[in-house]
PDB file of N, CA and C in Angstrom:
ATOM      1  N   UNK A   1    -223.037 -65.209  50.801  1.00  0.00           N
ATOM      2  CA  UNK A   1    -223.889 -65.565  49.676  1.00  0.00           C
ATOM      3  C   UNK A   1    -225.324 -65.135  49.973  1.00  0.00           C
ATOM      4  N   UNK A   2    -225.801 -64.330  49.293  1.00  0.00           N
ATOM      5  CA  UNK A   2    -227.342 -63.678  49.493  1.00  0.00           C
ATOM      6  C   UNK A   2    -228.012 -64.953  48.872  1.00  0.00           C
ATOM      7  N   UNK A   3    -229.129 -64.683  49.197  1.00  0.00           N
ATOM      8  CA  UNK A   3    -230.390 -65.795  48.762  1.00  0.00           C
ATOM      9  C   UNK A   3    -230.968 -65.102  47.292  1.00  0.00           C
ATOM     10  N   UNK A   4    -230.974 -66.025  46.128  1.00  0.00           N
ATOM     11  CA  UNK A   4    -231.363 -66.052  44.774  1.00  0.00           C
ATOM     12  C   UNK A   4    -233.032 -65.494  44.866  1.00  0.00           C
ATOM     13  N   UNK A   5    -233.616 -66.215  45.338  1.00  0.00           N
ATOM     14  CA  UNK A   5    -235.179 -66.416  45.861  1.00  0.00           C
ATOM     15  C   UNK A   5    -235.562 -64.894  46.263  1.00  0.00           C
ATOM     16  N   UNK A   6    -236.102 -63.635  45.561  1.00  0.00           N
ATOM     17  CA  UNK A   6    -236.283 -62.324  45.976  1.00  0.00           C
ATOM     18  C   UNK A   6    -237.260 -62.577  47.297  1.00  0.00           C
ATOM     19  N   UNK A   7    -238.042 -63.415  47.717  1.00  0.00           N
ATOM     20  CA  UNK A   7    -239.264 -63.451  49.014  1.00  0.00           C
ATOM     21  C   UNK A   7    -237.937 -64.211  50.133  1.00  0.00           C
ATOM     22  N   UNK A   8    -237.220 -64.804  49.729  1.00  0.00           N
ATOM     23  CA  UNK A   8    -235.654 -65.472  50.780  1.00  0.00           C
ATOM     24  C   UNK A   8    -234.993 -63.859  51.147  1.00  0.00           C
ATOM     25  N   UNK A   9    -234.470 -63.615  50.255  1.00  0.00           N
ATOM     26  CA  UNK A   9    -233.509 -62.017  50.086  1.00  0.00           C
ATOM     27  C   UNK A   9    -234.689 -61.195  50.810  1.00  0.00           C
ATOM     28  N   UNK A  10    -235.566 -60.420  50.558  1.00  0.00           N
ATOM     29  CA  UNK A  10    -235.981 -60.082  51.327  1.00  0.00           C
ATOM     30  C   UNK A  10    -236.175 -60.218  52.955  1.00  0.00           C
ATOM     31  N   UNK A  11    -236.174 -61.139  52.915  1.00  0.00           N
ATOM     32  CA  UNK A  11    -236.235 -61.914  54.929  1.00  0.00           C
ATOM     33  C   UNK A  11    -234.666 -61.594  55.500  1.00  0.00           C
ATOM     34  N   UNK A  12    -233.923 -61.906  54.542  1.00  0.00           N
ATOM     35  CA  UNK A  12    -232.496 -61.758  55.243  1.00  0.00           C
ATOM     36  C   UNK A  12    -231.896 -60.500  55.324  1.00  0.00           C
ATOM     37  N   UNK A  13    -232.096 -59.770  54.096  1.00  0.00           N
ATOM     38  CA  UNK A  13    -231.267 -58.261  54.293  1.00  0.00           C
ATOM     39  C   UNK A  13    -232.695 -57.695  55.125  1.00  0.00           C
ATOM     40  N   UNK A  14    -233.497 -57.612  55.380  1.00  0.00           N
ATOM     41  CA  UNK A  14    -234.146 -56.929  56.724  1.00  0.00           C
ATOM     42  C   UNK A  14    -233.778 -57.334  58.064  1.00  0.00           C
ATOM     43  N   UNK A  15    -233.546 -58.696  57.787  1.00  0.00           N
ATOM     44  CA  UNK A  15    -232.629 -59.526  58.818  1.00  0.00           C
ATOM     45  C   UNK A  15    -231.555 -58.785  59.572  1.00  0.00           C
ATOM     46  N   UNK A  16    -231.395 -58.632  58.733  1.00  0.00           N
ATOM     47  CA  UNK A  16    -229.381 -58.151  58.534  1.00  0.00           C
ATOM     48  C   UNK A  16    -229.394 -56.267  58.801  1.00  0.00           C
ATOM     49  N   UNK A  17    -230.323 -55.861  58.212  1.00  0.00           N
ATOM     50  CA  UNK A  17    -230.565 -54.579  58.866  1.00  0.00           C
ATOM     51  C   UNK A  17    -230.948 -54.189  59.696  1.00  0.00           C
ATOM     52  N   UNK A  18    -231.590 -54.761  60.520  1.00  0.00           N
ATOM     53  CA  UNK A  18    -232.374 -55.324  61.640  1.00  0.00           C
ATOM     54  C   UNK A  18    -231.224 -55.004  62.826  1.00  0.00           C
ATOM     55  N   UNK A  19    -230.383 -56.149  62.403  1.00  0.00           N
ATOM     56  CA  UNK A  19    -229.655 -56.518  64.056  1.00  0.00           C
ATOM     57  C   UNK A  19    -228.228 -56.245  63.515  1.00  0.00           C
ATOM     58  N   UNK A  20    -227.286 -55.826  62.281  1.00  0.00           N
ATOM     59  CA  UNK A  20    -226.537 -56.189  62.499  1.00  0.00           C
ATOM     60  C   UNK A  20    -225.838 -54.198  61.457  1.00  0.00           C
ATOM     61  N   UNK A  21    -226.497 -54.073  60.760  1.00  0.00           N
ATOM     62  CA  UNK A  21    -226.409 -52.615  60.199  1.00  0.00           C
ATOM     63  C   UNK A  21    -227.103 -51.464  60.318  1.00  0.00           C
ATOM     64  N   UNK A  22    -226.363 -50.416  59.860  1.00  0.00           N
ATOM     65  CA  UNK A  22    -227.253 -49.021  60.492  1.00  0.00           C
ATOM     66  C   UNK A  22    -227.347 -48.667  58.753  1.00  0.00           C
ATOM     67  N   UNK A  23    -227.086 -49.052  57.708  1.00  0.00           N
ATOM     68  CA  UNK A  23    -227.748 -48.857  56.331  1.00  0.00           C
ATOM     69  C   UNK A  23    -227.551 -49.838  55.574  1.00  0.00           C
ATOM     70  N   UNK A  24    -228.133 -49.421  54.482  1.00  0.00           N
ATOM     71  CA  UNK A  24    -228.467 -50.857  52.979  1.00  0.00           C
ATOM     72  C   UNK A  24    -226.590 -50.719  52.658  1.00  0.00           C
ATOM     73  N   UNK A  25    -225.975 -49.594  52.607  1.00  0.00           N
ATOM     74  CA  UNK A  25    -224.669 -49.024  52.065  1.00  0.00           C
ATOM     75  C   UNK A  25    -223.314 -49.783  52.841  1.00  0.00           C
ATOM     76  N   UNK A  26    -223.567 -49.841  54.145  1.00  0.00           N
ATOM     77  CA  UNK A  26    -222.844 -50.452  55.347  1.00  0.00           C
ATOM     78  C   UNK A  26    -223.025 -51.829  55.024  1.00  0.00           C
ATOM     79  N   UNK A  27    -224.178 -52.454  54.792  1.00  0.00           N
ATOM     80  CA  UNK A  27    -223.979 -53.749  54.604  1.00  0.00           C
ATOM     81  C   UNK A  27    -223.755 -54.466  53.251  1.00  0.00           C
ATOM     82  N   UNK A  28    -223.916 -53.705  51.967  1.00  0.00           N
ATOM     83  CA  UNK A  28    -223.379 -54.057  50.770  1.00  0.00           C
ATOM     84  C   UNK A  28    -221.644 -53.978  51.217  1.00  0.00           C
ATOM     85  N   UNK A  29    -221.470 -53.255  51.765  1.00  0.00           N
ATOM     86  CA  UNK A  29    -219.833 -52.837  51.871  1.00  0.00           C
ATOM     87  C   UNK A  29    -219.106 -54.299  52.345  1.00  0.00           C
ATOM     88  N   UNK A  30    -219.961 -54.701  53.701  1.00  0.00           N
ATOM     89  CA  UNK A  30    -219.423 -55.401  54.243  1.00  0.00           C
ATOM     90  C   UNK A  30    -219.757 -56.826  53.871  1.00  0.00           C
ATOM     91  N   UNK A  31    -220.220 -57.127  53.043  1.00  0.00           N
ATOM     92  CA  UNK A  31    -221.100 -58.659  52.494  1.00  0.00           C
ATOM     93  C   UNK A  31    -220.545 -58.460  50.771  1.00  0.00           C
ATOM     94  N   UNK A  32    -220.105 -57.529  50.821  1.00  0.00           N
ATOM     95  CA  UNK A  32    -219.356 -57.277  49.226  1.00  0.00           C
ATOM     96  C   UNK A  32    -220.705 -57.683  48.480  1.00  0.00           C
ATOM     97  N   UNK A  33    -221.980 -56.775  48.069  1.00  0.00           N
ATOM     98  CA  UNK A  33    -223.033 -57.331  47.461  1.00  0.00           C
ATOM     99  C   UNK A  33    -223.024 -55.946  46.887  1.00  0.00           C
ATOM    100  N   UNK A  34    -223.694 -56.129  45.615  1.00  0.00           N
ATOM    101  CA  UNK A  34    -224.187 -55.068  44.962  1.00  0.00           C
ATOM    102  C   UNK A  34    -225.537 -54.562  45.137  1.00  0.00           C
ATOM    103  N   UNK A  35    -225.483 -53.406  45.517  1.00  0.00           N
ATOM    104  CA  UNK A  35    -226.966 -52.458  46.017  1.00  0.00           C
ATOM    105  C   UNK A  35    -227.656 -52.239  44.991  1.00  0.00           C
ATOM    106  N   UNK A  36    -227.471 -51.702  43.850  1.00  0.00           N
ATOM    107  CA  UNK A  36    -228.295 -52.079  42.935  1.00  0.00           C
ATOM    108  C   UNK A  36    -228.940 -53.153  42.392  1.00  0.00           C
ATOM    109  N   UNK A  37    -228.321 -54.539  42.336  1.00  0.00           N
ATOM    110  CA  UNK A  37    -228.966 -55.543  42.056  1.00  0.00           C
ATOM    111  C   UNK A  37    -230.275 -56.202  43.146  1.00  0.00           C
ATOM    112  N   UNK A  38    -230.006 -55.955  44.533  1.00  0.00           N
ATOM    113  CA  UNK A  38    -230.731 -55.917  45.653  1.00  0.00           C
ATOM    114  C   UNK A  38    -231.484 -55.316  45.187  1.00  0.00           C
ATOM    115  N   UNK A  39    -231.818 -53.814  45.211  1.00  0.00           N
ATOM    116  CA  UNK A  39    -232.891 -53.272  44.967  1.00  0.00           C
ATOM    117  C   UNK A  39    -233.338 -53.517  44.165  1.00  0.00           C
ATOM    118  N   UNK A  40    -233.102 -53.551  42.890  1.00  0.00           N
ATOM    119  CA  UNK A  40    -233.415 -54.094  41.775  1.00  0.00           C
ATOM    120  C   UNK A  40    -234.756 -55.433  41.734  1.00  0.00           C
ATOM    121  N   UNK A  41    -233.940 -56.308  42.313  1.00  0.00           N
ATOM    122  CA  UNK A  41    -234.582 -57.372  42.915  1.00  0.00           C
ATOM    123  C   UNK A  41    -235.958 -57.235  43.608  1.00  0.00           C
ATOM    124  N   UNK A  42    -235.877 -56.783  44.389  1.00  0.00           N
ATOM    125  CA  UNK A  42    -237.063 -56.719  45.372  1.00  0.00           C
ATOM    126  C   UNK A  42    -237.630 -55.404  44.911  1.00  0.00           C
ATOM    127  N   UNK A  43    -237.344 -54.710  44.212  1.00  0.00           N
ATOM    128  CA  UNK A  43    -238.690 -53.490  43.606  1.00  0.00           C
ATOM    129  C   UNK A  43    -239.172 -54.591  42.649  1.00  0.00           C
ATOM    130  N   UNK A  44    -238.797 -56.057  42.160  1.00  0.00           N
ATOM    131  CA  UNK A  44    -239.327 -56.659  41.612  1.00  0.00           C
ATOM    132  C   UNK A  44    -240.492 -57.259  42.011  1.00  0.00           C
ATOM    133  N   UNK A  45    -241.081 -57.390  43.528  1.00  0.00           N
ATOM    134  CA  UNK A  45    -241.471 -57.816  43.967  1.00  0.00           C
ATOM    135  C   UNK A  45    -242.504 -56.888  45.058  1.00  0.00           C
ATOM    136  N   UNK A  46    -242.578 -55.476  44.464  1.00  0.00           N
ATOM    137  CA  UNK A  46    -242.783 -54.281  45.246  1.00  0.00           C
ATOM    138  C   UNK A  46    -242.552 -53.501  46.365  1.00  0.00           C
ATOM    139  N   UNK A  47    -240.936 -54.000  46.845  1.00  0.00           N
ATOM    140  CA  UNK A  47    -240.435 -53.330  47.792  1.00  0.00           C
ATOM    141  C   UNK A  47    -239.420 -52.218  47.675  1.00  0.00           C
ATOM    142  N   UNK A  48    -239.387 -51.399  48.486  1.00  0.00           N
ATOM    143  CA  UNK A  48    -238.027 -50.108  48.170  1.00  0.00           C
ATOM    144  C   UNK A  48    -237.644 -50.385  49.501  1.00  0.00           C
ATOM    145  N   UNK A  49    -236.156 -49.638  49.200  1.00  0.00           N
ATOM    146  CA  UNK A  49    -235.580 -49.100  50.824  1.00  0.00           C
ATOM    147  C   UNK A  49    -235.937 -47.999  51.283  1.00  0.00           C
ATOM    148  N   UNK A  50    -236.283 -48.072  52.801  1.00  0.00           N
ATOM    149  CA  UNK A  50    -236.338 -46.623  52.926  1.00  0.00           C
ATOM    150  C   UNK A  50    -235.323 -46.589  54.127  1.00  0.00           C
ATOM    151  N   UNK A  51    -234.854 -45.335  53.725  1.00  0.00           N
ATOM    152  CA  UNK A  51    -233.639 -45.052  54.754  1.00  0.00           C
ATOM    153  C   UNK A  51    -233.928 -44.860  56.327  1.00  0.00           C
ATOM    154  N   UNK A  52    -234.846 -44.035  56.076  1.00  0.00           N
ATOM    155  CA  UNK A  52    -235.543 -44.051  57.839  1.00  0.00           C
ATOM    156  C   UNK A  52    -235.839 -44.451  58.609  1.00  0.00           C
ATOM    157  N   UNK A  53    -236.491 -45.795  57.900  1.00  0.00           N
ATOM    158  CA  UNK A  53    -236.723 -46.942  58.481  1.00  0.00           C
ATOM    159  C   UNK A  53    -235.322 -48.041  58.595  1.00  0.00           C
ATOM    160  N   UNK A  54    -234.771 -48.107  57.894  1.00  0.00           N
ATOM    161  CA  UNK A  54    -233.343 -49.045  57.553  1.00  0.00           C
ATOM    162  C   UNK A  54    -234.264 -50.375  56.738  1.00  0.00           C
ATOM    163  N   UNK A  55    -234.863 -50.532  56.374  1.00  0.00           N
ATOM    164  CA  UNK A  55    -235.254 -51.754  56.032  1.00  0.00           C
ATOM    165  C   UNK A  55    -236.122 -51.629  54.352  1.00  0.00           C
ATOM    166  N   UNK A  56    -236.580 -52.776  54.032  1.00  0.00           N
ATOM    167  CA  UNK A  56    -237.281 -52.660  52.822  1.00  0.00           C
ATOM    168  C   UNK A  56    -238.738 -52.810  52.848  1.00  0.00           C
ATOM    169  N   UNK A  57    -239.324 -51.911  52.378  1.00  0.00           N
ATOM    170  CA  UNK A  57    -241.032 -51.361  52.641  1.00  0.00           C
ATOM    171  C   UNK A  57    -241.450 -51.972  51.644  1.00  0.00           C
TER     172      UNK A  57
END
């Protein structure tokens, strides 16, 4: 269950990319979450993914 709260969600999928995935793609897969709504979310809040980094800028 991801966190509703986009400033919560944010903390955790960096979390989660952090220590436990090597992309945003790998861990939608494995948490069965939709990547678009994530992003979605948090460009709400002025963040993107960037791949290079693995995390949300």
């Amino acid at each position: 269950m991801l966190p509703k709260d986009p400033v919560m969600l944010l903390s955790f999928v960096n979390m989660k990319l952090r220590d436990f995935y090597g992309s945003l793609e790998k861990m939608c897969e494995d948490l069965d979450a939709d990547k678009k709504e994530i992003e979605d979310k948090l460009a709400g809040i002025g963040y993107h993914y960037d791949e290079e980094k693995n995390q949300f800028v």
